[in-house]
Protein backbone atom coordinates (compact mmCIF):
# COMPACT_ATOMS: atom_id res chain seq x y z
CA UNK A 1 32.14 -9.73 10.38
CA UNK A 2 28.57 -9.47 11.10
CA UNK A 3 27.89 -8.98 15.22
CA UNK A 4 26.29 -12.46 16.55
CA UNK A 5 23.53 -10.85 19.29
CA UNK A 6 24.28 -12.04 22.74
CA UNK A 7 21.63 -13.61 24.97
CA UNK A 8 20.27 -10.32 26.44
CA UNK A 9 19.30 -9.68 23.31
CA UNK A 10 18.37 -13.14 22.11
CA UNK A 11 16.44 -13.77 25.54
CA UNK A 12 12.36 -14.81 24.90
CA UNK A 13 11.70 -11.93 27.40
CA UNK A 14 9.64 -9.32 25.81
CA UNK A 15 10.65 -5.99 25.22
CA UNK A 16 10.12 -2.77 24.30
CA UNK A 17 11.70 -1.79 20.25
CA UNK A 18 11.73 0.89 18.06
CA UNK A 19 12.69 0.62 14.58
CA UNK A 20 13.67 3.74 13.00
CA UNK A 21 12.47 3.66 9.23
CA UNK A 22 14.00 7.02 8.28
CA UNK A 23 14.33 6.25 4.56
CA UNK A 24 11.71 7.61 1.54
CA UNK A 25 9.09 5.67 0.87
CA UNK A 26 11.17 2.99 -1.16
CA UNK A 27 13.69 2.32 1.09
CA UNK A 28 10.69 1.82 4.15
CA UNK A 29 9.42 -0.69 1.39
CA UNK A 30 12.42 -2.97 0.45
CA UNK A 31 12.80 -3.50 4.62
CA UNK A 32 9.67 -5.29 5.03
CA UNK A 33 10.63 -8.57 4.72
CA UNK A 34 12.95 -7.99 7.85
CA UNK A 35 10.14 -6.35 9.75
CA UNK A 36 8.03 -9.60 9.29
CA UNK A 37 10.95 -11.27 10.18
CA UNK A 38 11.48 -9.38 13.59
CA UNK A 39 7.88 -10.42 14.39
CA UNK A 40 8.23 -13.85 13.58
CA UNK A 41 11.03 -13.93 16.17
CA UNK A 42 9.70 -11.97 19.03
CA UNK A 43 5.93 -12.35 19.08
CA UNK A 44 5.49 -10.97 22.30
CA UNK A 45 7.51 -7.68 21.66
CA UNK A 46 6.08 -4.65 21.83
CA UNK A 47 7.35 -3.07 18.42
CA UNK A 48 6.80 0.82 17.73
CA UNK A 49 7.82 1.57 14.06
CA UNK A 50 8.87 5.68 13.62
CA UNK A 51 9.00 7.07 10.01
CA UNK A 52 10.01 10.27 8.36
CA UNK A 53 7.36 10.31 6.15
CA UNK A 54 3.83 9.88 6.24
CA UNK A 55 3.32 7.85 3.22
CA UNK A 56 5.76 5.61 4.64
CA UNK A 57 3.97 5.07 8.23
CA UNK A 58 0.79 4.33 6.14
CA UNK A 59 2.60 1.52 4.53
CA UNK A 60 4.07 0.68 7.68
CA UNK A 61 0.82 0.22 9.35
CA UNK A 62 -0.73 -1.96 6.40
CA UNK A 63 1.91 -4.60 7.42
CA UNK A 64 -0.22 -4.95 10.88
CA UNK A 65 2.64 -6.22 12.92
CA UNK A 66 3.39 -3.25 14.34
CA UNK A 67 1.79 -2.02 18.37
CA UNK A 68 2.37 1.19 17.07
CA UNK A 69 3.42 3.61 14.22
CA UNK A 70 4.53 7.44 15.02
CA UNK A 71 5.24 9.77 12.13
CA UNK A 72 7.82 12.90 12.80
CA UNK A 73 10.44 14.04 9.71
CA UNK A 74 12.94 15.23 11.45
CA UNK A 75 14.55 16.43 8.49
CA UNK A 76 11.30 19.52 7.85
CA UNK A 77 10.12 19.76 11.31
CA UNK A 78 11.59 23.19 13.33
CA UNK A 79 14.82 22.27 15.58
CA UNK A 80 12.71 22.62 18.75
CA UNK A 81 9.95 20.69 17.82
CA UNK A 82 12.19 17.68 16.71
CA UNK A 83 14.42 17.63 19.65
CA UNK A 84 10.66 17.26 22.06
CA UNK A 85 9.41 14.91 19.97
CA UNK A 86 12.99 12.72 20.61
CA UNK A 87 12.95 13.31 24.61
CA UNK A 88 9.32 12.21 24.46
CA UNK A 89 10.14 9.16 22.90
CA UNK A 90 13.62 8.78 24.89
CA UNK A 91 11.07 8.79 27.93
CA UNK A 92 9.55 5.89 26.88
CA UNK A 93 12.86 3.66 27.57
CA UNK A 94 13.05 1.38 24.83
CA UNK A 95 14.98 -1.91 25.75
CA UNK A 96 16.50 -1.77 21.79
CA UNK A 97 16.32 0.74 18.53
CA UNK A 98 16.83 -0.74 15.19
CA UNK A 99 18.33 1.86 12.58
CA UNK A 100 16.43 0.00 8.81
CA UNK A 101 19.47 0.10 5.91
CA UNK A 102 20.14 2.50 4.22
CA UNK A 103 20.88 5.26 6.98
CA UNK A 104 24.57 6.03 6.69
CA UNK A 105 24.35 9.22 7.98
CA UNK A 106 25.55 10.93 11.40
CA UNK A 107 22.13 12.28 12.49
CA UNK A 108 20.53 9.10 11.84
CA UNK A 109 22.84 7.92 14.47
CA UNK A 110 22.83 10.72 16.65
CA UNK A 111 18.99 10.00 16.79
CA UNK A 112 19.36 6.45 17.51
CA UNK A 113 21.72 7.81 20.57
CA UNK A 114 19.23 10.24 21.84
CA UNK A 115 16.16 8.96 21.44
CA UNK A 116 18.26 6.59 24.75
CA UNK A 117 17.51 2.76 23.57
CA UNK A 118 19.56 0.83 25.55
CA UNK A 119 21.06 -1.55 22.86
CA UNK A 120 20.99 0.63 19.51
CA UNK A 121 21.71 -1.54 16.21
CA UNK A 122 22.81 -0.33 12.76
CA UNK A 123 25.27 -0.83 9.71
CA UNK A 124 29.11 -0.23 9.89
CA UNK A 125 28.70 0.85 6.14
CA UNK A 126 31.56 0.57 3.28
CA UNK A 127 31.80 4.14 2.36
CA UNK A 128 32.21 7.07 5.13
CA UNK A 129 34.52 6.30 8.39
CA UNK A 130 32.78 5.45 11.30
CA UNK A 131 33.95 8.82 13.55
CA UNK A 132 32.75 11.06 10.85
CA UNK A 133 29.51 9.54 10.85
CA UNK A 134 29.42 8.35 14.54
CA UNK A 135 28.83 5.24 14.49
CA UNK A 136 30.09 4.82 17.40
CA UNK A 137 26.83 6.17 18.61
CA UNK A 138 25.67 2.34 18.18
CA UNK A 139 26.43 -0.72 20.72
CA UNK A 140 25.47 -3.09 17.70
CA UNK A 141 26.77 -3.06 14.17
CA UNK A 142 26.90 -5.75 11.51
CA UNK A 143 28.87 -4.88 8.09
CA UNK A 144 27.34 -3.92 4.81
CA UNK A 145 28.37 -6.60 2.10
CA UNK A 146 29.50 -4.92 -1.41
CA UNK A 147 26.59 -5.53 -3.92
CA UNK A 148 24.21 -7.31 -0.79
CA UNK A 149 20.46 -6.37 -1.65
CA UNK A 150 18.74 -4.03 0.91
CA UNK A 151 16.05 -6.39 1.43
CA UNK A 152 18.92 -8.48 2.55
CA UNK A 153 20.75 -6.54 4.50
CA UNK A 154 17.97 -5.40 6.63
CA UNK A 155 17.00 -8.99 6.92
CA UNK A 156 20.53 -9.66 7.99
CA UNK A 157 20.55 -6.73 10.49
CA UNK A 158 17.42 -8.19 11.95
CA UNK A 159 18.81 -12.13 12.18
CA UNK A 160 21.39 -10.53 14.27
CA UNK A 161 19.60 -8.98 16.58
CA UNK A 162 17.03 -11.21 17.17
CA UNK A 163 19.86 -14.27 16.72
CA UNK A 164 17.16 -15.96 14.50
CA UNK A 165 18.14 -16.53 10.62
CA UNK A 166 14.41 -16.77 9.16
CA UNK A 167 14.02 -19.36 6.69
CA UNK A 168 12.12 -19.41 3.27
CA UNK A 169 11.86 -16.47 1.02
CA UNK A 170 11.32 -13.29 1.60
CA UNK A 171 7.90 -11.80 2.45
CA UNK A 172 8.27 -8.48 0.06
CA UNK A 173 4.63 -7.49 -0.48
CA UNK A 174 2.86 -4.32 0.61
CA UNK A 175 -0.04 -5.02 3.54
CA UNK A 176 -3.50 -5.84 2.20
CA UNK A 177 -5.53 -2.34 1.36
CA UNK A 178 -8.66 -1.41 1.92
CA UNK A 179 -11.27 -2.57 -0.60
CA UNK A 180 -12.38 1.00 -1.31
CA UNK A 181 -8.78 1.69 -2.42
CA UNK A 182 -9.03 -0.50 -5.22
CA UNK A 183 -12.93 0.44 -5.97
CA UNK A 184 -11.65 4.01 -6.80
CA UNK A 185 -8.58 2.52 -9.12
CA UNK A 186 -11.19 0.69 -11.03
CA UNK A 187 -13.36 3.47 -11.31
CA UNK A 188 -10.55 5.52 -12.61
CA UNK A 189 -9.11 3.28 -14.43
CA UNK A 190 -12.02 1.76 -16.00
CA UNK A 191 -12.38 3.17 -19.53
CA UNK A 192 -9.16 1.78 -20.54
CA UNK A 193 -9.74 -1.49 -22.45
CA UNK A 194 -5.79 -2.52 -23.33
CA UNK A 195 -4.00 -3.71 -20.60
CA UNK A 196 -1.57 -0.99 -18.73
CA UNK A 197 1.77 -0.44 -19.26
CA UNK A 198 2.69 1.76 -15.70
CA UNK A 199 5.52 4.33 -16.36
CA UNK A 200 7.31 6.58 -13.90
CA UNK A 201 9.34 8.95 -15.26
CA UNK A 202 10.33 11.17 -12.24
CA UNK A 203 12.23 10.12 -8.55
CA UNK A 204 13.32 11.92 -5.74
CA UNK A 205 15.32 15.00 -6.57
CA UNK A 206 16.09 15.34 -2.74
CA UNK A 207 20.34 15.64 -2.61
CA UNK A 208 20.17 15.50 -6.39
CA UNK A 209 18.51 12.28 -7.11
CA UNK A 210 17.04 13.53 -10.12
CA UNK A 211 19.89 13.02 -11.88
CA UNK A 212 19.47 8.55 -11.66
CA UNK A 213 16.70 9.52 -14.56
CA UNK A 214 16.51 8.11 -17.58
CA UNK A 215 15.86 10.93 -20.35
CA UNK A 216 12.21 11.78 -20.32
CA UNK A 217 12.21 12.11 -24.12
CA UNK A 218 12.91 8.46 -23.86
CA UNK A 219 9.87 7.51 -21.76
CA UNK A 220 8.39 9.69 -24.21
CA UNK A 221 9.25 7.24 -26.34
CA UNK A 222 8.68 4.21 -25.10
CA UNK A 223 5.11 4.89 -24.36
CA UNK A 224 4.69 5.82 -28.30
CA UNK A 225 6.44 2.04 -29.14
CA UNK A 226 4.42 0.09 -26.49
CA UNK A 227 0.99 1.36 -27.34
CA UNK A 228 2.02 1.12 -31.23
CA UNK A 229 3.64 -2.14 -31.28
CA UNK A 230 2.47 -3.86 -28.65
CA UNK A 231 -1.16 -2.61 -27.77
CA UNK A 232 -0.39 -1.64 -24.73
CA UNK A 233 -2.03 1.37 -22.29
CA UNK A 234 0.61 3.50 -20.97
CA UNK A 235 -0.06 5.34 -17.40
CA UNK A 236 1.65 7.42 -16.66
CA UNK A 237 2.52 8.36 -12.44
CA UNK A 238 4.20 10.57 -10.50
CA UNK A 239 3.90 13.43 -8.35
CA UNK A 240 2.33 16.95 -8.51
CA UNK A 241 5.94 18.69 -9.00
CA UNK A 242 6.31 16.10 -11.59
CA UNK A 243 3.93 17.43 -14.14
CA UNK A 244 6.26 19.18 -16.67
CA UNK A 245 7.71 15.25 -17.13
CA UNK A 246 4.25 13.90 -17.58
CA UNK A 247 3.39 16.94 -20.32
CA UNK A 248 7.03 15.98 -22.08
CA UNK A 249 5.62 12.34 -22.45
CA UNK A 250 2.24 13.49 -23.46
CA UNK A 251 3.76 15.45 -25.79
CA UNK A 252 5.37 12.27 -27.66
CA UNK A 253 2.49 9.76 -27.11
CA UNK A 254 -0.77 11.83 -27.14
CA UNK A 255 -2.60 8.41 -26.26
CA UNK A 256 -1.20 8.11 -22.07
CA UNK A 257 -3.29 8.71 -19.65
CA UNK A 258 -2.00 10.54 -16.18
CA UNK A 259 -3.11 8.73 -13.20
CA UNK A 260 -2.79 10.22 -9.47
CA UNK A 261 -3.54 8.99 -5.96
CA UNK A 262 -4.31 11.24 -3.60
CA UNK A 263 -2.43 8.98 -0.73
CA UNK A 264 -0.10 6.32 -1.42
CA UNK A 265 -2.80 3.58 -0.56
CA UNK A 266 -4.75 5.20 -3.76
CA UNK A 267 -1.42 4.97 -5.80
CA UNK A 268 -0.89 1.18 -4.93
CA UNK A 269 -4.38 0.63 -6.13
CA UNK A 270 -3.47 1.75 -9.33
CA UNK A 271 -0.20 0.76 -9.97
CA UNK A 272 -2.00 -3.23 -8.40
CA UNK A 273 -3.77 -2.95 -12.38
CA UNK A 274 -0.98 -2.49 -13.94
CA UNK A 275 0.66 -5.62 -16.45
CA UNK A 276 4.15 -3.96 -16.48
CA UNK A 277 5.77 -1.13 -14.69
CA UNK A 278 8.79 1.11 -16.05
CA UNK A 279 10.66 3.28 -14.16
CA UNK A 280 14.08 4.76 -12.65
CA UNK A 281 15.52 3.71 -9.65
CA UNK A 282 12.49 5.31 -7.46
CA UNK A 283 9.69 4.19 -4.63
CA UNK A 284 6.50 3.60 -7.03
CA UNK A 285 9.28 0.84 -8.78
CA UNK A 286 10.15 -0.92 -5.29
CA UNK A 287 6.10 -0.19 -4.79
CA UNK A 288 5.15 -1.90 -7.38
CA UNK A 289 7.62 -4.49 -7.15
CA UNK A 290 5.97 -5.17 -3.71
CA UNK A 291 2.53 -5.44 -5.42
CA UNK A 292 3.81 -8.90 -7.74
CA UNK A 293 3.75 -6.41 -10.48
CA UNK A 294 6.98 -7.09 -13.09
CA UNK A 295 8.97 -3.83 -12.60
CA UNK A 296 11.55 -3.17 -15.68
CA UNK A 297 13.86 -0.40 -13.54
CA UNK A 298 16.27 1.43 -15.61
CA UNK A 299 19.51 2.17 -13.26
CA UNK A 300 22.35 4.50 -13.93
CA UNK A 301 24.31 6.05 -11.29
CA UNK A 302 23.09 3.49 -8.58
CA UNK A 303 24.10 0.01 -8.29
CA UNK A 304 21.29 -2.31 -9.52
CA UNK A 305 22.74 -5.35 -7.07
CA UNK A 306 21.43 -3.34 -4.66
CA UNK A 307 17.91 -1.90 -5.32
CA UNK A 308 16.82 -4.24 -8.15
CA UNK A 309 13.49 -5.51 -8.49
CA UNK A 310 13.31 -8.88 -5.73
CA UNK A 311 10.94 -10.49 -8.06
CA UNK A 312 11.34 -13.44 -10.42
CA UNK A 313 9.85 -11.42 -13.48
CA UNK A 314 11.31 -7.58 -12.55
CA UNK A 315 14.76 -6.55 -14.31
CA UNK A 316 17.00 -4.02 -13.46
CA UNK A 317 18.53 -2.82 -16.88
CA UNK A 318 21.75 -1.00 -16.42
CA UNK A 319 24.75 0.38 -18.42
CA UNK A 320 28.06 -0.35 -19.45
CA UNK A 321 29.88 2.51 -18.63
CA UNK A 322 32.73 2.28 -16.66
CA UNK A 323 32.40 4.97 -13.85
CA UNK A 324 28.45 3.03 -13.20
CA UNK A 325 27.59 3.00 -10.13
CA UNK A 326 28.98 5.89 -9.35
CA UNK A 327 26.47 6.71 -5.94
CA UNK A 328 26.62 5.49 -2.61
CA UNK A 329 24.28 6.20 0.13
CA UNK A 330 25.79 8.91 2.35
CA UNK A 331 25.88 13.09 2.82
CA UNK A 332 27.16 13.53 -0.10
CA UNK A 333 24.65 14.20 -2.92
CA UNK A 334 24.53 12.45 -6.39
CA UNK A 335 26.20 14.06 -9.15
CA UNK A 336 27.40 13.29 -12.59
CA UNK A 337 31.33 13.70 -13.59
CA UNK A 338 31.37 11.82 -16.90
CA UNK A 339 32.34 14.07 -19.57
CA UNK A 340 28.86 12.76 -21.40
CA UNK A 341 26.17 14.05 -18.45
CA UNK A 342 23.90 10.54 -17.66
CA UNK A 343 25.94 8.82 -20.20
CA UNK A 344 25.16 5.73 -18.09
CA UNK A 345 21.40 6.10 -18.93
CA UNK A 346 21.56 7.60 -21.98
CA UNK A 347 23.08 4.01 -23.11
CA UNK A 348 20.16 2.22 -22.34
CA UNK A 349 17.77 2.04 -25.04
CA UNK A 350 13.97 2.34 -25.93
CA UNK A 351 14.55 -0.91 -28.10
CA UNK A 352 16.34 -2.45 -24.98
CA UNK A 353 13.30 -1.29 -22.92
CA UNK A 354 10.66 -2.14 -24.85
CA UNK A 355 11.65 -5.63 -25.71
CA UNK A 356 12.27 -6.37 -21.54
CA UNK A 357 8.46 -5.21 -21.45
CA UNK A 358 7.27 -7.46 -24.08
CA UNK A 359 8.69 -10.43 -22.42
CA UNK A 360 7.60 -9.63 -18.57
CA UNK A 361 3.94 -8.39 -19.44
CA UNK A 362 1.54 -10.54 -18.78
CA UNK A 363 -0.72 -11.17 -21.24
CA UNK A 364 -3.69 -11.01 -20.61
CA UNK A 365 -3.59 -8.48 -17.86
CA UNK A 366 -4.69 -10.48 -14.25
CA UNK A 367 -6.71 -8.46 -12.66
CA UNK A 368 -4.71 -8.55 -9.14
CA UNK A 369 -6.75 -6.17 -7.48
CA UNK A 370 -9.48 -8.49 -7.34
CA UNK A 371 -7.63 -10.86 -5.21
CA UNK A 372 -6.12 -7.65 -2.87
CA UNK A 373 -9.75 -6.09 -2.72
CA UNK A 374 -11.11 -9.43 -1.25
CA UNK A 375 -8.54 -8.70 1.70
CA UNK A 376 -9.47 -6.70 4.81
CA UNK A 377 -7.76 -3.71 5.96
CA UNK A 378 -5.79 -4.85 8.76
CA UNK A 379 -3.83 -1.49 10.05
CA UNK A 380 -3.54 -0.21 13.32
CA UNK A 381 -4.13 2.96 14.08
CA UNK A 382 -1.26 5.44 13.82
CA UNK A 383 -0.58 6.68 17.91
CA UNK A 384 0.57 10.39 17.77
C-alpha cells in the first residue's frame, strides 16, 4: 500500500527539495504533471530539480517552477568528479529528495542516500527485490501499480509526499519556448506546402533499447503510403548517430525531408508543426505528445499501459504476441528471446499504421506554433 506522508512532511513549513530526474529525456517529460503538482502544494518550497542530461534540465527549466536546475550525468562523468559534485550537493542539507519513476536501480538509490536528504522518497517497484537494489536506502516508498501510467505514478509519488491528491487533469505539456525557437522551425520548415506527417524511426539504444524498434523498412514504408495516399509531408527526426535509419527511409520515399534541432528547444519547434507524429516507444513521441500533437507510438517489447501517449487523440498500437511486454525497467538490458527476433513489432502493420494516422491527423494542419510563439520564455537560469 502506498505510504500516507506524515505531518513533518505534510507541514506548510517551507523547505528545502531536490527532485532527482535521472531518466532520458522522455521519462523527465511524462513526470511533469507531478512536478506542477508538487508546486501547487508547496508554493513556498524551495525546489532544486537535478538531471542527467542536459536536454532534460532545459526542459526542466521551461516548466518555470523550479528555484533551480543543476545538470551532472553521473552515469559519463569520471568517478571523482561525480562523487564532489554529490558531497557538494549533500552540503546543501536538503529537508527531502524525490527519486521521479522510473529509477529502479541501486545507484539511483545509493544517490538519493548520499546526496544526505533527510526524508528520501521513491518506488518499491514490482520487479527486482528491494536488498538487491537498496531500497532500503529510502525512508519513503509507495508501490508501483501493474500497468499504472508513469505520469501517474509520479503524480502518485508526489500526492504522497506532499499528502495533497491534486485534482483535475493532468498538466502534460512542455513549458512555453522562446519565440525565436519557433521562428527558425518556420523558416526551416517553410517550403513544405502539405501538412507534416513527423516520423521517428530511431530510440535510445542505451542497455539495448534499440531493439523496441519497429523495422525501419517499415517506416520506410509508411512515409511512401502517407505522402501517396494521403498527401501528407513526412519529416523525418532523429539524432546524428541516427542517420543510416533516416538514409534507409529516404531510400523508400525519396520525397521526406530530414529535419534536425540543434537543442531540444529547436526540436520541439519542429515537431510543434507537425499534424501527426509516428514513432517507437522513444522521447521525441512523449515530446510530442507533450506538445498536443497526436502521437501514433508503435510498442513492442514495452508495455503500452505504461508509456502510451496521455492524450485524447495519441494511440499506442501494440502486438499480440504472447511473450509482449517482455521489458521492465531495471539493470537488466532489453533483449529479444522469441524464436521470431521483434516478432512483436514485426506484427504491426503499415496498413494498421497508416489508417491510425488518417484518423488522428488533423486536417487542415493548425498551425500550433503560432499560439506557443505568442508565449514568453519563462525559464530560470540553470545554477551550476
Amino acid at each position: 500500500m502506498p505510504v500516507v506522508a506524515d505531518s513533518s512532511v505534510a507541514t506548510e513549513s517551507p523547505q528545502r527539495t531536490l527532485v532527482l530526474c535521472l531518466g532520458g529525456i522522455g521519462d523527465t517529460v511524462l513526470s511533469f504533471a507531478a512536478l506542477r503538482d508538487l508546486r501547487a502544494a508547496r508554493p513556498n518550497d524551495h525546489l532544486t530539480a537535478l538531471a542527467m542530461w542536459p536536454q532534460s534540465a532545459e526542459l526542466l527549466e521551461d516548466l518555470g517552477i523550479f528555484d533551480e536546475v543543476l545538470c551532472h550525468n553521473f552515469q559519463r562523468a569520471p568517478l571523482w568528479k561525480s562523487l564532489a559534485a554529490a558531497l557538494r550537493l549533500r552540503s546543501r542539507r536538503f529537508d527531502a529528495s524525490v527519486l521521479a519513476f522510473p529509477a529502479n536501480r541501486f545507484e539511483y538509490n545509493a544517490l538519493s542516500r548520499l546526496l544526505g536528504a533527510k526524508r528520501r522518497w521513491g518506488h518499491s517497484y514490482l520487479r527486482g527485490g528491494d536488498l538487491g537494489n537498496l531500497r532500503m536506502l529510502l525512508t519513503d516508498k509507495i508501490d508501483q501499480v501493474e500497468g499504472r501510467h508513469t505520469i501517474d505514478e509520479n503524480r502518485a509519488l508526489i500526492a504522497a509526499f506532499t499528502g495533497q491528491t491534486r485534482a483535475g487533469p493532468a498538466e502534460i505539456r512542455l513549458g512555453p519556448l522562446a519565440p525565436h525557437y519557433h521562428d527558425e522551425a518556420g523558416r526551416m520548415l517553410s517550403h513544405l506546402q502539405s501538412p507534416l506527417l513527423g516520423i521517428h524511426a530511431g530510440s535510445s539504444s542505451y542497455k539495448g533499447l534499440a531493439t523496441k524498434r519497429w523495422p525501419v523498412e517499415r517506416f520506410g514504408e509508411l512515409c511512401r503510403e502517407a505522402h501517396r495516399a494521403l498527401g501528407l509531408q513526412p519529416v523525418v527526426f532523429g539524432m546524428p548517430e541516427e542517420w543510416k535509419l533516416k538514409i534507409h527511409i529516404q531510400s523508400k520515399c525519396p520525397e521526406v525531408f530530414f529535419a534536425h534541432g540543434d537543442t531540444i528547444r529547436h526540436t520541439a519547434a519542429l515537431i510543434a508543426r507537425c499534424a501527426a507524429f509516428v514513432s517507437n516507444d522513444s522521447a521525441l513521441a512523449h515530446v510530442a505528445s507533450a506538445l498536443d500533437v497526436p502521437v501514433i507510438m508503435i510498442c513492442g517489447p514495452t508495455d503500452w499501459n505504461e508509456v502510451r501517449p496521455y492524450t485524447a487523440d495519441g494511440i499506442a498500437l501494440s502486438s499480440a504476441t504472447p511473450c509482449s511486454p517482455c521489458f521492465r525497467v531495471g539493470r537488466q538490458p532489453m533483449r529479444c528471446t522469441h524464436a521470431v527476433r521483434q516478432a512483436c513489432l514485426k506484427s504491426v502493420s503499415v496498413a494498421r499504421v497508416l489508417a491510425a494516422v488518417e484518423q488522428r491527423v488533423r486536417w487542415p494542419m493548425r498551425s500550433r506554433s503560432r499560439e506557443f510563439a505568442r508565449q514568453r520564455d519563462v525559464s530560470l537560469a540553470v545554477i551550476a
